[in-house]
C-alpha atoms as a PDB file:
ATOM      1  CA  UNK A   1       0.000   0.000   0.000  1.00  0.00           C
ATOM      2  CA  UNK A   2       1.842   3.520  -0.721  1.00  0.00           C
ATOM      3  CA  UNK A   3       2.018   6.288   1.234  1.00  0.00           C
ATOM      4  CA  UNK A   4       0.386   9.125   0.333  1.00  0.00           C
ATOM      5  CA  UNK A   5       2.654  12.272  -0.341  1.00  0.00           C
ATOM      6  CA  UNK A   6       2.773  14.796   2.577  1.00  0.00           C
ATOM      7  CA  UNK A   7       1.917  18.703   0.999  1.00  0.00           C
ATOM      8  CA  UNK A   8       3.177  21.648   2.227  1.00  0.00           C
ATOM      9  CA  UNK A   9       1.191  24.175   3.104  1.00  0.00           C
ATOM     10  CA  UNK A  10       2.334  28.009   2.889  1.00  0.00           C
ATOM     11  CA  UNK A  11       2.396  29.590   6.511  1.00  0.00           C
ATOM     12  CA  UNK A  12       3.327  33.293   7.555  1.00  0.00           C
ATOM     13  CA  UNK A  13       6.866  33.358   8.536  1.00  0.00           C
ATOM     14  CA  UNK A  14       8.014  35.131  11.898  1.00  0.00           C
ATOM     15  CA  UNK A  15       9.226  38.741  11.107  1.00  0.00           C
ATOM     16  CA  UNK A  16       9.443  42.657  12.505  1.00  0.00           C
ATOM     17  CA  UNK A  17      10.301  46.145  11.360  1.00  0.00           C
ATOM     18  CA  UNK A  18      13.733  45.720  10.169  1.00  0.00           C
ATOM     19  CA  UNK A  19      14.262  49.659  10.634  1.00  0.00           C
ATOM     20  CA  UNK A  20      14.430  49.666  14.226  1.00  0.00           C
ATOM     21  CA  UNK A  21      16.740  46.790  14.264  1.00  0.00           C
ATOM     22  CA  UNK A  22      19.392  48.168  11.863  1.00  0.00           C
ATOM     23  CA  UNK A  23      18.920  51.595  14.060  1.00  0.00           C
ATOM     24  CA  UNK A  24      20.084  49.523  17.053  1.00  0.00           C
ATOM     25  CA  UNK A  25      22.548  47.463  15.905  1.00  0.00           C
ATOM     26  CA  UNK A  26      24.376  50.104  13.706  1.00  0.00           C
ATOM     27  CA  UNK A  27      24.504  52.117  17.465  1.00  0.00           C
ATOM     28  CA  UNK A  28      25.787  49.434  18.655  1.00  0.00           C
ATOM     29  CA  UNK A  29      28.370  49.191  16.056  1.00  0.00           C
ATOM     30  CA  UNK A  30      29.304  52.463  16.552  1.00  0.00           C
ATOM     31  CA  UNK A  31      29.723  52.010  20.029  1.00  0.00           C
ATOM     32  CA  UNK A  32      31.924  48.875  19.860  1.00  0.00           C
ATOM     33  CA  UNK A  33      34.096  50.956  17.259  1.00  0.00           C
ATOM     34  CA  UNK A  34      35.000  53.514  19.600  1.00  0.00           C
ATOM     35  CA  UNK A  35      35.557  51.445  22.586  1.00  0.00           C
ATOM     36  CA  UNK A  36      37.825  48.996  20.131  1.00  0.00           C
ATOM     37  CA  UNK A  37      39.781  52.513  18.933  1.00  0.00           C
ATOM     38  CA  UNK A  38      39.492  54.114  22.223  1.00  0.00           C
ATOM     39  CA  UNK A  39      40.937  50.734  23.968  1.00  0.00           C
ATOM     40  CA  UNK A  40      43.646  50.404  21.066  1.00  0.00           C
ATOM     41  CA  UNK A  41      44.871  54.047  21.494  1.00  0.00           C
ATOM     42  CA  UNK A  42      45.045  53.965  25.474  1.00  0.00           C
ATOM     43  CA  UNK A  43      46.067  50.300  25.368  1.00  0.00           C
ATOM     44  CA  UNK A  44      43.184  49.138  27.171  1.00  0.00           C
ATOM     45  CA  UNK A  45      42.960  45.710  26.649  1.00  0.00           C
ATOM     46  CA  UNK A  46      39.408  45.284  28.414  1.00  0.00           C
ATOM     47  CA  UNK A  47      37.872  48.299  26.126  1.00  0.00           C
ATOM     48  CA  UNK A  48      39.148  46.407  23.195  1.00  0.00           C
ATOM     49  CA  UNK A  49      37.397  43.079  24.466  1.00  0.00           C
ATOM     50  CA  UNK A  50      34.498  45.002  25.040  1.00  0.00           C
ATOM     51  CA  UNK A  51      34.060  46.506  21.515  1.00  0.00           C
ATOM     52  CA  UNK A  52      34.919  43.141  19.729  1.00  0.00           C
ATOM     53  CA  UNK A  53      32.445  41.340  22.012  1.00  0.00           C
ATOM     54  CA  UNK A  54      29.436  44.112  21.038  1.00  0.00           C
ATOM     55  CA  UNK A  55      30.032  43.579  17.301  1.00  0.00           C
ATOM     56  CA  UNK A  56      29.106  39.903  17.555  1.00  0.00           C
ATOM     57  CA  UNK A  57      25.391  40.479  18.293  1.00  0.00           C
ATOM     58  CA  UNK A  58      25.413  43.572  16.082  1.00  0.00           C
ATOM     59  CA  UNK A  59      26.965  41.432  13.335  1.00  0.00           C
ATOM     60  CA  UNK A  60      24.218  38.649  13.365  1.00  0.00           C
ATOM     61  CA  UNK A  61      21.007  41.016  14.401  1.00  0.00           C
ATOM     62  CA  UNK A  62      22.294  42.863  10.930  1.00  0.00           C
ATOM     63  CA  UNK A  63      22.517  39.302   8.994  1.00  0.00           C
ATOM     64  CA  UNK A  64      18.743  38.860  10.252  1.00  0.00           C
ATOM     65  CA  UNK A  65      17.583  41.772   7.557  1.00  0.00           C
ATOM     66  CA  UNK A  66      16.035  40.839   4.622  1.00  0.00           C
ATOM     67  CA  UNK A  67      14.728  43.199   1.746  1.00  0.00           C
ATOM     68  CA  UNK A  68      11.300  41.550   0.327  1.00  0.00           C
ATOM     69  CA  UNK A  69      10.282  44.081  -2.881  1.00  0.00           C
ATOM     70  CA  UNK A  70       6.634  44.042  -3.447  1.00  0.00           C
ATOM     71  CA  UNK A  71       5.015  41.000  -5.172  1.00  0.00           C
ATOM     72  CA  UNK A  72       7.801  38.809  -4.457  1.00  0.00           C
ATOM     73  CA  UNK A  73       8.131  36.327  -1.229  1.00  0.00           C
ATOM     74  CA  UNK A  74      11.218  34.913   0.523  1.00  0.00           C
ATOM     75  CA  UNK A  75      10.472  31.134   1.966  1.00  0.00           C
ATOM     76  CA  UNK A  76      12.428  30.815   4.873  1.00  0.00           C
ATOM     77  CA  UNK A  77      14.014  27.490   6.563  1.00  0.00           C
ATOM     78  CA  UNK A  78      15.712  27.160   9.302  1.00  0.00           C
ATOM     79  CA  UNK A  79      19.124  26.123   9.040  1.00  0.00           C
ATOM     80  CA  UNK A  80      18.335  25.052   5.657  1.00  0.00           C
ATOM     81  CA  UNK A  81      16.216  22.077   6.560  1.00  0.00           C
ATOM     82  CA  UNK A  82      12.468  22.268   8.014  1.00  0.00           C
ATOM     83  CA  UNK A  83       9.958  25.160   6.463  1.00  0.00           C
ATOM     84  CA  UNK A  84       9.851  28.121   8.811  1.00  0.00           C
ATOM     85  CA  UNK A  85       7.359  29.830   7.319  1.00  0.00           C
ATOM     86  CA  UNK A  86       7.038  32.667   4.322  1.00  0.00           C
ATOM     87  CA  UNK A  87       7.590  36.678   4.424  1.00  0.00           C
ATOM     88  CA  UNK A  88       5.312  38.378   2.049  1.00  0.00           C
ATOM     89  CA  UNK A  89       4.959  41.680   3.979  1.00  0.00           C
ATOM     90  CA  UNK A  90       7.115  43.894   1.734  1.00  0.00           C
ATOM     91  CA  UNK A  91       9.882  46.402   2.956  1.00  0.00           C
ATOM     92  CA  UNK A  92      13.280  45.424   5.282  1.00  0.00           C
ATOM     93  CA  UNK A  93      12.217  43.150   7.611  1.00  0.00           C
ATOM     94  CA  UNK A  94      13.841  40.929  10.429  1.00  0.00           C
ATOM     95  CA  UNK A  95      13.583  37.276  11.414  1.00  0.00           C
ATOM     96  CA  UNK A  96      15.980  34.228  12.553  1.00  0.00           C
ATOM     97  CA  UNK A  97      19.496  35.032  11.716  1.00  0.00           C
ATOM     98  CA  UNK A  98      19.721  31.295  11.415  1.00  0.00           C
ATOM     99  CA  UNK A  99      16.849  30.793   8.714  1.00  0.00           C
ATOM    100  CA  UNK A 100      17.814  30.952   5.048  1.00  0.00           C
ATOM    101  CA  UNK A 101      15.916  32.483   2.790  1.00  0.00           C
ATOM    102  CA  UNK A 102      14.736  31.579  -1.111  1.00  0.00           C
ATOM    103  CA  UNK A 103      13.130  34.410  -3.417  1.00  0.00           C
ATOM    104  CA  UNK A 104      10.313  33.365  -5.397  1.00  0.00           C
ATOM    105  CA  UNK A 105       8.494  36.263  -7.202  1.00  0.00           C
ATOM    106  CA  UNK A 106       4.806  36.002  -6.635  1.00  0.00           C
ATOM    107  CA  UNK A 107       3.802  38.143 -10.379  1.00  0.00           C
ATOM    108  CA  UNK A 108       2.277  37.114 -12.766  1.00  0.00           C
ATOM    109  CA  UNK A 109       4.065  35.270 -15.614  1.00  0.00           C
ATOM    110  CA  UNK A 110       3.418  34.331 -19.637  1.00  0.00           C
ATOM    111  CA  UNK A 111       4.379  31.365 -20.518  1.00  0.00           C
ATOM    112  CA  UNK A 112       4.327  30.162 -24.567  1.00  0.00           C
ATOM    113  CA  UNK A 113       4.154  26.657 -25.237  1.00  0.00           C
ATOM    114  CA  UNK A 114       6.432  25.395 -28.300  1.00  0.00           C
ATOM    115  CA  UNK A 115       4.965  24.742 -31.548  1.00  0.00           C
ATOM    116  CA  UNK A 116       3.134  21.131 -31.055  1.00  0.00           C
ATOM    117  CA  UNK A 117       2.320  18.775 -34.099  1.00  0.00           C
ATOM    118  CA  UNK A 118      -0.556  16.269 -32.882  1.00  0.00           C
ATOM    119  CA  UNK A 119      -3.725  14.647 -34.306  1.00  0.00           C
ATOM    120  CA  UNK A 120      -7.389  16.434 -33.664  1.00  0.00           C
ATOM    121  CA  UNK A 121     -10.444  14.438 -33.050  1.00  0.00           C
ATOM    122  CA  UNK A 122     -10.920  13.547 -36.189  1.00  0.00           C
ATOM    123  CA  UNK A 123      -7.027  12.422 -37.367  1.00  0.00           C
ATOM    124  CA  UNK A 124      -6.097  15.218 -38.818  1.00  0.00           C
ATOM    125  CA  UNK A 125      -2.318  16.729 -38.284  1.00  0.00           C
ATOM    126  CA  UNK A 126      -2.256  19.964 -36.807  1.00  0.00           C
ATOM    127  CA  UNK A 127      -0.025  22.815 -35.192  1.00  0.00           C
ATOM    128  CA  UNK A 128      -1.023  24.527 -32.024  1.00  0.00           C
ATOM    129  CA  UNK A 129       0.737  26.731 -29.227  1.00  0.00           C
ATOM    130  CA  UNK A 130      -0.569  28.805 -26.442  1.00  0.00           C
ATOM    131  CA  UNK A 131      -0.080  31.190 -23.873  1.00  0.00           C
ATOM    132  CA  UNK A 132      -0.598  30.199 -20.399  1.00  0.00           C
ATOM    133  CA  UNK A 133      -1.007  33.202 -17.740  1.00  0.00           C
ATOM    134  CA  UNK A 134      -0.247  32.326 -14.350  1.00  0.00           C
ATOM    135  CA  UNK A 135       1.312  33.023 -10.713  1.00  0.00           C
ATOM    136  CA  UNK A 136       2.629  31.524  -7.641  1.00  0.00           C
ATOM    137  CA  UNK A 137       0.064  31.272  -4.994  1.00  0.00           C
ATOM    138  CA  UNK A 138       1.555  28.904  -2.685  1.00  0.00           C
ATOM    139  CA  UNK A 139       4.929  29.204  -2.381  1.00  0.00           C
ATOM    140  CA  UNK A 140       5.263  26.460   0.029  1.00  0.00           C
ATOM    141  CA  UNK A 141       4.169  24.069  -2.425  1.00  0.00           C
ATOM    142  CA  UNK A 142       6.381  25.600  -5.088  1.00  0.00           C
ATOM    143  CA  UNK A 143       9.480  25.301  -3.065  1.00  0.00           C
ATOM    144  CA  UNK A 144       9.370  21.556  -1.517  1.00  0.00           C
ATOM    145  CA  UNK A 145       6.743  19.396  -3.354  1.00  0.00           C
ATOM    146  CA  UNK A 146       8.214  19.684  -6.885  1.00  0.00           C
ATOM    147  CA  UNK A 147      11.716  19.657  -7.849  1.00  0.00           C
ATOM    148  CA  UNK A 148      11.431  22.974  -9.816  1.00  0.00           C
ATOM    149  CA  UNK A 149       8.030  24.743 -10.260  1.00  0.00           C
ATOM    150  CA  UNK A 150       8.624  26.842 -13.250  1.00  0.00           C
ATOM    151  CA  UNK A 151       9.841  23.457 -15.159  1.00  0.00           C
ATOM    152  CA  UNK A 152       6.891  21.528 -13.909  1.00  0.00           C
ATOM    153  CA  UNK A 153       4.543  24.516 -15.340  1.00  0.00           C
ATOM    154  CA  UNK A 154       5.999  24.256 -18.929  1.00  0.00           C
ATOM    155  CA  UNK A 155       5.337  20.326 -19.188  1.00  0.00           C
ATOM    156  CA  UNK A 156       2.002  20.439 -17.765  1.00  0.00           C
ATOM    157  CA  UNK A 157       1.011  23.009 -19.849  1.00  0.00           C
ATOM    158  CA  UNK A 158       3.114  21.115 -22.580  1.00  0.00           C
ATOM    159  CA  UNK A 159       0.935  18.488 -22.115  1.00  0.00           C
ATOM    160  CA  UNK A 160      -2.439  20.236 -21.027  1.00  0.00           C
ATOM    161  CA  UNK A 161      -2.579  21.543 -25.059  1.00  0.00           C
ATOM    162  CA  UNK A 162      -1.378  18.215 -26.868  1.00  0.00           C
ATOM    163  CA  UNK A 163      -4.569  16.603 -24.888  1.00  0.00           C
ATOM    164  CA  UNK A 164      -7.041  19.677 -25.911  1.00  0.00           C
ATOM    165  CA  UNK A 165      -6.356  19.505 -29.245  1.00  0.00           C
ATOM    166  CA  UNK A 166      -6.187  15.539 -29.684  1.00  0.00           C
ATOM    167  CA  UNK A 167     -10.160  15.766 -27.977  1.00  0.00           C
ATOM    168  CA  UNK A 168     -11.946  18.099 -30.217  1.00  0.00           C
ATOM    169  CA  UNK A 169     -11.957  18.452 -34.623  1.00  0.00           C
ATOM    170  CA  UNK A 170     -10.116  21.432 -35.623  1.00  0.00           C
ATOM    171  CA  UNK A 171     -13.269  22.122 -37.527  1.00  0.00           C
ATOM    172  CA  UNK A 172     -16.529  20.955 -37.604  1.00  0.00           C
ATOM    173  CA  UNK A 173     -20.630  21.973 -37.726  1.00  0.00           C
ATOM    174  CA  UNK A 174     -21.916  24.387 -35.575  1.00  0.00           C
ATOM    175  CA  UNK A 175     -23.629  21.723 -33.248  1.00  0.00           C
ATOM    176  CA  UNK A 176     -20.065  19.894 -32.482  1.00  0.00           C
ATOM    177  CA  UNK A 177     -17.808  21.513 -30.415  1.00  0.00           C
ATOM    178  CA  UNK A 178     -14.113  22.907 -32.929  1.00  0.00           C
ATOM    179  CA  UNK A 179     -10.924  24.793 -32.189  1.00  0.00           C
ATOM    180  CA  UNK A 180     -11.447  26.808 -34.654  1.00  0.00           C
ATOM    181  CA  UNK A 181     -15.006  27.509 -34.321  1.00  0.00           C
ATOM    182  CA  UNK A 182     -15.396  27.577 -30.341  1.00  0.00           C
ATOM    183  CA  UNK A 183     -11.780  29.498 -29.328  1.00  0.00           C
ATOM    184  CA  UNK A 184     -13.480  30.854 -26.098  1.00  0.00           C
ATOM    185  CA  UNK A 185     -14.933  27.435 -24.846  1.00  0.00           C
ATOM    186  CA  UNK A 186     -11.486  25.377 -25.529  1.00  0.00           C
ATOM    187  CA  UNK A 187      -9.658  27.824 -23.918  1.00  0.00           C
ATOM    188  CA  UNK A 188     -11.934  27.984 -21.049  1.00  0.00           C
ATOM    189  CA  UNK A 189     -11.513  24.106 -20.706  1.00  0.00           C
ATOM    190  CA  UNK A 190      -7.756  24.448 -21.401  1.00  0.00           C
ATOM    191  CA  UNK A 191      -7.252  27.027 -18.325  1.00  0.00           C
ATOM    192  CA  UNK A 192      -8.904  24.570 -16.019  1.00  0.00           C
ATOM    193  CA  UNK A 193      -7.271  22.123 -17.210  1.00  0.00           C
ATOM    194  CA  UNK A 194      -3.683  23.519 -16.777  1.00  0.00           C
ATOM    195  CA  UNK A 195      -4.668  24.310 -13.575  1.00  0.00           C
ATOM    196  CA  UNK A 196      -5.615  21.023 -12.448  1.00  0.00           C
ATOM    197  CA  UNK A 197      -2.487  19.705 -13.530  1.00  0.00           C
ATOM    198  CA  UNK A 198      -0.093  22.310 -11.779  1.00  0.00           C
ATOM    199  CA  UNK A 199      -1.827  22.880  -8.481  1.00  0.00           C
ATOM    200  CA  UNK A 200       0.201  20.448  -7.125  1.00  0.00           C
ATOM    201  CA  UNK A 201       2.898  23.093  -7.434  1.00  0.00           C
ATOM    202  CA  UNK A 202       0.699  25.338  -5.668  1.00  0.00           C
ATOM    203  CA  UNK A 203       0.179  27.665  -8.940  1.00  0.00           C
ATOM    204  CA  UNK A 204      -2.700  29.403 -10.288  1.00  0.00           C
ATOM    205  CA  UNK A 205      -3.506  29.516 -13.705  1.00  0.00           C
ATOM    206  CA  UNK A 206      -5.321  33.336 -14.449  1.00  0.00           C
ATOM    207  CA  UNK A 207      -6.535  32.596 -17.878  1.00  0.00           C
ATOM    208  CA  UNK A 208      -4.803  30.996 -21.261  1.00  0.00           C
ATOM    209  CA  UNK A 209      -5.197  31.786 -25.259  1.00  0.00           C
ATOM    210  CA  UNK A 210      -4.378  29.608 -27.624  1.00  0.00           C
ATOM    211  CA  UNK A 211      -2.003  31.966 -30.494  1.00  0.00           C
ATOM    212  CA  UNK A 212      -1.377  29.405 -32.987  1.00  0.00           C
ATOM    213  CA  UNK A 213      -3.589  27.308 -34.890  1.00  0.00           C
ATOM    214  CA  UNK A 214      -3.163  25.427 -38.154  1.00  0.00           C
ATOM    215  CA  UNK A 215      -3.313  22.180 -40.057  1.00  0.00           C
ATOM    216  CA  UNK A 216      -0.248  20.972 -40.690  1.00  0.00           C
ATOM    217  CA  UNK A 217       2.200  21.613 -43.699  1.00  0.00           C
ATOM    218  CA  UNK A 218       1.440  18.873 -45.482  1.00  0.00           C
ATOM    219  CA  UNK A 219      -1.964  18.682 -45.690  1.00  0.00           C
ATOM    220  CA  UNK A 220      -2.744  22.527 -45.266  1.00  0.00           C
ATOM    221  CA  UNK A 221      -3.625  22.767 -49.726  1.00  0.00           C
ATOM    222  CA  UNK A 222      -5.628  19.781 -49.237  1.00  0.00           C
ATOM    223  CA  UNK A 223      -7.744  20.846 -46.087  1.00  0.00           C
ATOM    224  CA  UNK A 224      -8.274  24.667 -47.842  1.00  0.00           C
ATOM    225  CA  UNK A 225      -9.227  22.963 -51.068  1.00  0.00           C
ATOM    226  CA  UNK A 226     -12.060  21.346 -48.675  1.00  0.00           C
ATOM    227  CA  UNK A 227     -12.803  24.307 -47.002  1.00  0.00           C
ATOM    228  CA  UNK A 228     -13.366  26.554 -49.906  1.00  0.00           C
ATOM    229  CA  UNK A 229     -15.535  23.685 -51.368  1.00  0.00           C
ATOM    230  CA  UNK A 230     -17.319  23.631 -48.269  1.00  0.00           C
ATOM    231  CA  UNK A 231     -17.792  27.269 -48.580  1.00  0.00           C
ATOM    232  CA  UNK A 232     -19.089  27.015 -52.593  1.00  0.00           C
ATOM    233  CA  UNK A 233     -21.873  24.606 -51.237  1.00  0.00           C
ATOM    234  CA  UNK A 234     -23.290  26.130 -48.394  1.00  0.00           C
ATOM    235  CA  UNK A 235     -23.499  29.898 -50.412  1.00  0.00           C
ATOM    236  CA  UNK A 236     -25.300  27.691 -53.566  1.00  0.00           C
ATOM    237  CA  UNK A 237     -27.749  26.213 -51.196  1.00  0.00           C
ATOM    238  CA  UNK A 238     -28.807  29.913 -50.061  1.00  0.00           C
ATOM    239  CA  UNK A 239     -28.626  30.735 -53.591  1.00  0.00           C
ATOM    240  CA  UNK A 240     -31.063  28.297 -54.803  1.00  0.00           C
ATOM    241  CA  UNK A 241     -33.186  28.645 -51.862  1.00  0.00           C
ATOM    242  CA  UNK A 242     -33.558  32.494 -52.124  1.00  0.00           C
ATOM    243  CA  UNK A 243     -34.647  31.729 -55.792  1.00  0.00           C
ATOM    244  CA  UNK A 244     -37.339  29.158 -55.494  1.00  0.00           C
ATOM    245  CA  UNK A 245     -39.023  31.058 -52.657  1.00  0.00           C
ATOM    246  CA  UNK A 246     -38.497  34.339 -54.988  1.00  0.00           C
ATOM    247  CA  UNK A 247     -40.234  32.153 -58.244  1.00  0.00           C
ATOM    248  CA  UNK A 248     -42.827  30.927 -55.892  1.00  0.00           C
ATOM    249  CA  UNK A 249     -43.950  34.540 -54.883  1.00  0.00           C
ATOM    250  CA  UNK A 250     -43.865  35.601 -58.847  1.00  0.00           C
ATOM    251  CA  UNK A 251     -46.138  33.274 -59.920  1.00  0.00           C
ATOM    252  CA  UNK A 252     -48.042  33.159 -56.697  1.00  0.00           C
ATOM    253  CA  UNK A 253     -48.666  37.521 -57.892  1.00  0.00           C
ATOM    254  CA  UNK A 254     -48.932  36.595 -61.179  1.00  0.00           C
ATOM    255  CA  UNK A 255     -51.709  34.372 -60.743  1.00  0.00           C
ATOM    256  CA  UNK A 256     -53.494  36.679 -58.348  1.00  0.00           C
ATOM    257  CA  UNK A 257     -53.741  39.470 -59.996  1.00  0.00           C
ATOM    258  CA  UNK A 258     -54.449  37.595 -63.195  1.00  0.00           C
ATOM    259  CA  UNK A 259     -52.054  39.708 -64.961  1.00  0.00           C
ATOM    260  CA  UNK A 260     -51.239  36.156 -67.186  1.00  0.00           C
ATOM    261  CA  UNK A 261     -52.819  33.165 -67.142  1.00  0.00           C
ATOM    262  CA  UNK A 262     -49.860  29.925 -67.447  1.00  0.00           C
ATOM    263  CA  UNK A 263     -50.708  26.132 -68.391  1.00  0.00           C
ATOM    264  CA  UNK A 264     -48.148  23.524 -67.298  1.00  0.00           C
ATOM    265  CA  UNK A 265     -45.893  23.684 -69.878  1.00  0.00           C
ATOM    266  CA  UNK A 266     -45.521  27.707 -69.592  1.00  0.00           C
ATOM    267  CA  UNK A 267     -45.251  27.710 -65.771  1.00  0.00           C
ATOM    268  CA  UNK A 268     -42.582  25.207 -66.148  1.00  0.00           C
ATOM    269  CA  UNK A 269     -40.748  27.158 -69.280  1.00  0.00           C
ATOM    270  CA  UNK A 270     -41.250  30.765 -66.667  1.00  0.00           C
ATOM    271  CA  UNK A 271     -39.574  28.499 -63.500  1.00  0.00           C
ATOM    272  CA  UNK A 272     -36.476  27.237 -65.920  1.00  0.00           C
ATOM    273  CA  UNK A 273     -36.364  30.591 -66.696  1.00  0.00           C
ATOM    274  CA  UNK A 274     -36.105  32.152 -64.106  1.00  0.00           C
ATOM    275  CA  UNK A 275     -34.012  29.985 -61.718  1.00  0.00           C
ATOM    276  CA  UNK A 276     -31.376  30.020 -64.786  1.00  0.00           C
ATOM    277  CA  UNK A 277     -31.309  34.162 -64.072  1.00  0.00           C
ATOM    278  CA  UNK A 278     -31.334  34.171 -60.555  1.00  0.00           C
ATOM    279  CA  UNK A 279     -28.859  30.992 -59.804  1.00  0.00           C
ATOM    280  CA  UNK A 280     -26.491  32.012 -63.014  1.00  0.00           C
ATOM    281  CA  UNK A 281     -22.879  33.063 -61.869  1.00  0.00           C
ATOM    282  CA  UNK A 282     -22.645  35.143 -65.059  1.00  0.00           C
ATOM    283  CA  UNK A 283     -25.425  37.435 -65.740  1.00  0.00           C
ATOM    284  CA  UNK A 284     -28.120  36.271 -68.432  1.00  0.00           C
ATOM    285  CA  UNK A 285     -28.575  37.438 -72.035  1.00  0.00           C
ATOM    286  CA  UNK A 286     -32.468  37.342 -72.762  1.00  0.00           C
ATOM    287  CA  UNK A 287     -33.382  35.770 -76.569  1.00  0.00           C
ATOM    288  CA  UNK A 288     -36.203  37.087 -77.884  1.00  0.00           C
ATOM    289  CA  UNK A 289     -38.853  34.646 -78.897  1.00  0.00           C
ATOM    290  CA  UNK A 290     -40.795  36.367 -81.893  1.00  0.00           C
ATOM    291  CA  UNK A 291     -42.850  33.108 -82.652  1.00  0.00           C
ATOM    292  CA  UNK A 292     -44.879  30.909 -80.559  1.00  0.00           C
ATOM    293  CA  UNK A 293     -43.831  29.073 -77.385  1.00  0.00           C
ATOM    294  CA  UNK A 294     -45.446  25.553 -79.148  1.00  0.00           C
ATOM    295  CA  UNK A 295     -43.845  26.633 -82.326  1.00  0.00           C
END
């Protein structure tokens, strides 16, 4: 049976004003100067003792300070081994002389996946990248559960896209879900799933776009070639539809008003004719017929 991994889980680290500490001990270091010169000129070996032995605390109460800029934290463990907490309040701050301290900037970052080459739904080759916005938001987590945070975030991400765009067609109707079609709904599902995979690092994703999207090289012509055909099809269907609803109405007028009155053979010559002038590509060149229509 295995054990189940222990998490980390970011604390607030022990801290105070650094100001009034540096005040103090660089009085203090003043103070053990001129006893130590004082001592040295009079040859006072005691006042020399004296200053050298008020330097020591001076020396470590000053390597106590820490500088923490805003949006950026400092993890802190004592004598390098067991997690002591985290400083986020910003300014010059002191704590434990004997912790040691890790910077790890809390801003927000951009990260751009390479260029990958996988299969959509449907088989087809493509090329896709994104860009993945996100920040540190447990720093405990980011230090000590992975072995480096910002390399675990660029293979889970890596790997977050290759599995979006192997699950849905590149394109497809309007009732199937696309990449192409649907950008804000795969990149809603993207973002949550890039930040299910790296909250183990204790990172937040803010939001992701994907920036690149294309069939691959070698079948780019062929898939364009579709695509325009596609295009040709759907723009003859409104064609023809606009026109036999438009021939309907003329007769339909025609025949109410008993402007003409049409047999089968005429209605059928008048329907020919027009759907030939409203579906032609090219615009039509009227004959004149001087004789008969059953000549």
């Amino acid at each position: 049976m295995s054990a189940t991994p222990s998490v980390t889980i970011e604390r607030p680290g022990r801290s105070a004003s650094g100001w009034s500490v540096l005040a103090i001990a660089l009085a203090v270091d003043v103070v053990a100067a001129a006893l130590a010169v004082f001592g040295a000129v009079n040859h006072n070996v005691a006042l020399v003792v004296a200053g050298a032995v008020l330097l020591v605390p001076a020396t470590v109460a000053l390597a106590g300070l820490v500088l923490v800029e805003p949006n950026e934290a400092r993890v802190l463990q004592l004598l390098g081994s067991s997690y002591s907490g985290t400083l986020r309040q910003d300014g010059l701050r002191w704590m434990n002389p004997l912790n040691t301290r890790r910077k790890i900037s809390t801003r927000i970052r951009n990260h751009e996946t390479g260029i990958a080459k996988v299969n959509d739904a449907d088989g087809n080759p493509i090329e896709i990248s994104a860009v993945i916005v996100w920040q540190v938001e447990d720093t405990a987590r980011a230090v000590f559960d992975v072995d480096d945070f910002e390399e675990f975030v660029a293979v889970q991400t890596e790997a977050a896209v290759r599995h979006i765009a192997g699950s849905y067609p590149y394109d497809a109707g309007p009732e199937t879900l696309s990449l192409r079609q649907n950008a804000d709904e795969i990149t809603s599902r993207l973002s949550a799933e890039v930040d299910e995979r790296v909250g183990s690092a204790g990172v937040r994703v803010v939001e992701s776009r994907i920036n690149r999207l294309a069939y691959a090289p070698e079948i780019a012509q062929a898939m364009l070639r579709r695509q325009q055909a596609g295009a040709v099809i759907a723009a003859r269907e409104q064609i023809v539809r606009g026109a036999v609803g438009m021939v309907g109405t003329a007769l339909e007028q025609l025949e109410k008003e008993h402007t003409i009155q049409l047999d089968e053979e005429r209605r059928a010559a008048m329907v020919s004719n027009l759907l030939v002038v409203l579906c032609g590509d090219q615009s039509a060149q009227p004959v004149l017929n001087t004789g008969s229509l059953y000549a």
